[in-house]
Protein backbone atom coordinates (compact mmCIF):
# COMPACT_ATOMS: atom_id res chain seq x y z
CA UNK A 1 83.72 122.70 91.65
CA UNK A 2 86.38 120.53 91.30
CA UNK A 3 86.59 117.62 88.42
CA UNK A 4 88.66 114.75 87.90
CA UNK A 5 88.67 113.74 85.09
CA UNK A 6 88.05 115.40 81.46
CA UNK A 7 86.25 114.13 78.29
CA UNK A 8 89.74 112.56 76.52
CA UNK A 9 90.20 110.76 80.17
CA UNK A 10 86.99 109.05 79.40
CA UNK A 11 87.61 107.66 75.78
CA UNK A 12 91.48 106.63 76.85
CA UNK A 13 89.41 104.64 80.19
CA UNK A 14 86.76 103.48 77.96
CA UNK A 15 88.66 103.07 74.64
CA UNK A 16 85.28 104.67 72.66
CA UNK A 17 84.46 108.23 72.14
CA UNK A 18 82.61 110.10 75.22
CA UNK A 19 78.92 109.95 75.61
CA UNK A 20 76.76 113.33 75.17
CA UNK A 21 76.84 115.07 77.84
CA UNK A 22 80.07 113.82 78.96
CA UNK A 23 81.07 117.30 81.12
CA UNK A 24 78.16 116.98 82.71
CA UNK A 25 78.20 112.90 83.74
CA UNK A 26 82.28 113.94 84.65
CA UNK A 27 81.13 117.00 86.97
CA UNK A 28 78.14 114.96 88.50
CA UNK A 29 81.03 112.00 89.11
CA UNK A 30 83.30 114.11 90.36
CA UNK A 31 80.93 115.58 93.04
CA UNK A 32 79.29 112.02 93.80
CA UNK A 33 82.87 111.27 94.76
CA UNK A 34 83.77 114.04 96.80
CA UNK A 35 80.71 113.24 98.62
CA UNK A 36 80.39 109.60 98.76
CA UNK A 37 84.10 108.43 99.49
CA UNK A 38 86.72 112.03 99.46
CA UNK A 39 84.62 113.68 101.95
CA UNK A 40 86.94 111.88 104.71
CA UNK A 41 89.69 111.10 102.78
CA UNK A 42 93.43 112.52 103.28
CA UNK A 43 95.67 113.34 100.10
CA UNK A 44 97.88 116.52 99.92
CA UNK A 45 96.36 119.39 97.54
CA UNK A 46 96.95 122.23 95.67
CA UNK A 47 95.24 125.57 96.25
CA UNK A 48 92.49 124.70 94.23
CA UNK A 49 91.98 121.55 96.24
CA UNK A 50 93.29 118.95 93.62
CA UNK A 51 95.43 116.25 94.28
CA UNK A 52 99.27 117.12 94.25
CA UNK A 53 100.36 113.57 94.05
CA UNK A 54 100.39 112.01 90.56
CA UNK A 55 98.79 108.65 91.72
CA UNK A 56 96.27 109.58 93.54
CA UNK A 57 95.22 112.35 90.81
CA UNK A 58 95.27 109.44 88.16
CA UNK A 59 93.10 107.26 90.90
CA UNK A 60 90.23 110.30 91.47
CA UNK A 61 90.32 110.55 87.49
CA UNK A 62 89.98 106.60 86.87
CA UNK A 63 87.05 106.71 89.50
CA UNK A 64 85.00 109.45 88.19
CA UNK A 65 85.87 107.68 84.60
CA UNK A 66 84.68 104.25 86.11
CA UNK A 67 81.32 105.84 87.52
CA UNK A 68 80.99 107.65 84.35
CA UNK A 69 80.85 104.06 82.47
CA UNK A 70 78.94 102.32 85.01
CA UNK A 71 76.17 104.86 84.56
CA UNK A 72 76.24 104.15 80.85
CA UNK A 73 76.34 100.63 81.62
CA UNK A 74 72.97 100.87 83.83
CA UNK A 75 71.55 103.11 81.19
CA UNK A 76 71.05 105.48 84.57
CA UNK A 77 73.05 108.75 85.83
CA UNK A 78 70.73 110.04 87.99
CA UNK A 79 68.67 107.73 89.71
CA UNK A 80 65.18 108.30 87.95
CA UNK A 81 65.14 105.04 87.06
CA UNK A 82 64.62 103.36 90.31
CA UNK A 83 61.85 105.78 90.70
CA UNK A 84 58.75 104.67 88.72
CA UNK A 85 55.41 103.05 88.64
CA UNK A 86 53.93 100.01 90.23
CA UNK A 87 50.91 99.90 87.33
CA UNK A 88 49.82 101.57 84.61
CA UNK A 89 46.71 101.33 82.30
CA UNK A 90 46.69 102.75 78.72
CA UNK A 91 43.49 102.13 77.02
CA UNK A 92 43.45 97.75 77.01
CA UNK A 93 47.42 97.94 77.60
CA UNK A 94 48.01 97.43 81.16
CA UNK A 95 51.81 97.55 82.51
CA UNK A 96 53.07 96.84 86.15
CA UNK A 97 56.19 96.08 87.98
CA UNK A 98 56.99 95.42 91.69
CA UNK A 99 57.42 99.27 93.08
CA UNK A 100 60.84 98.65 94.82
CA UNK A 101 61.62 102.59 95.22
CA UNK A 102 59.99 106.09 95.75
CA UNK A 103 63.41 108.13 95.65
CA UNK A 104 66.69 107.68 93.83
CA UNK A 105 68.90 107.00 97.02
CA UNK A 106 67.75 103.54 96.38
CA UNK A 107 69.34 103.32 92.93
CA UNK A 108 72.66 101.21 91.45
CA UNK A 109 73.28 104.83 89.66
CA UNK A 110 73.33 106.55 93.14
CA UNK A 111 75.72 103.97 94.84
CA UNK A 112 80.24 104.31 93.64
CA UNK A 113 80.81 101.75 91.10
CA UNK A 114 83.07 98.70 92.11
CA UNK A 115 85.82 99.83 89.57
CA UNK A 116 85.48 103.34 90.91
CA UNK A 117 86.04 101.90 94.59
CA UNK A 118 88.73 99.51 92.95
CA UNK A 119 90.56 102.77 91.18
CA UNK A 120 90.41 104.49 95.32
CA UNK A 121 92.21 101.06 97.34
CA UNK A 122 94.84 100.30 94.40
CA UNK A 123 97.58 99.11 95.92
CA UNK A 124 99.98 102.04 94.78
CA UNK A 125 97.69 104.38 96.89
CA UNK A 126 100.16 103.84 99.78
CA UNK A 127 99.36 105.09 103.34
CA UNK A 128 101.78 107.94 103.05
CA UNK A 129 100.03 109.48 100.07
CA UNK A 130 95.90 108.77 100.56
CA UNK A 131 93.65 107.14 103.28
CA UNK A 132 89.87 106.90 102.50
CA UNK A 133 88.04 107.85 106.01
CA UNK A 134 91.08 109.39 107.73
CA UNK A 135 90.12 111.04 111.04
CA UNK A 136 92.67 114.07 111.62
CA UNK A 137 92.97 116.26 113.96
CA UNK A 138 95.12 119.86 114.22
């Protein structure tokens, strides 16, 4: 499993000290990325599969940083909070909300945050070094 980005990468992005958990949110970032937007992207790697060039490695690490603070922002890593009830009763306490959901997919916290898509199309990720959905062929 590859990850981008490491808990000191966080607190220099975010300028305060990592949340609990913070391997965790960087290795569930890191995979949401590979998945959601590096799946069909072209960037020349190492063995290991990471990044060679040193702009697009700092780009990977300030996206998986920026998804890392937009879950903290939502209060949501996972998704579970889209998921819920539509009413609930508790003795005379009765609670509802409009039922928007039934699965994650749904959720902000399952979507790339704008500053993580912002940290993949900077302007110093030049052609020559990274495409997002490049189509190659041997």
């Amino acid at each position: 499993m590859r990850v981008y980005a490491q808990p000191a990468d966080l607190t220099e992005y975010t300028g305060e000290e990592p949340p609990d958990g913070a391997d965790r949110l960087l290795r569930n970032a890191s995979r949401m990325l590979e998945a959601r937007a590096l799946r069909t992207a072209w960037y020349d790697t190492d063995a290991d599969g990471m990044p060679t060039h040193p702009a697009v490695r700092a780009a990977l690490r300030d996206a998986v940083c920026a998804q890392v603070a937009w879950w903290g922002e939502i209060g949501d890593s996972s998704g579970a909070s889209a998921v819920g009830w539509g009413a609930v009763e508790i003795g005379s306490a009765k609670l509802s909300r409009s039922l928007t959901a039934t699965d994650a997919s749904a959720s902000p916290a399952r979507q790339l945050a704008e500053a993580a898509i912002d940290a993949l199309t900077a302007p110093d990720l030049t052609p020559d070094i990274f495409r997002l959905g490049a189509v190659v062929s041997a």
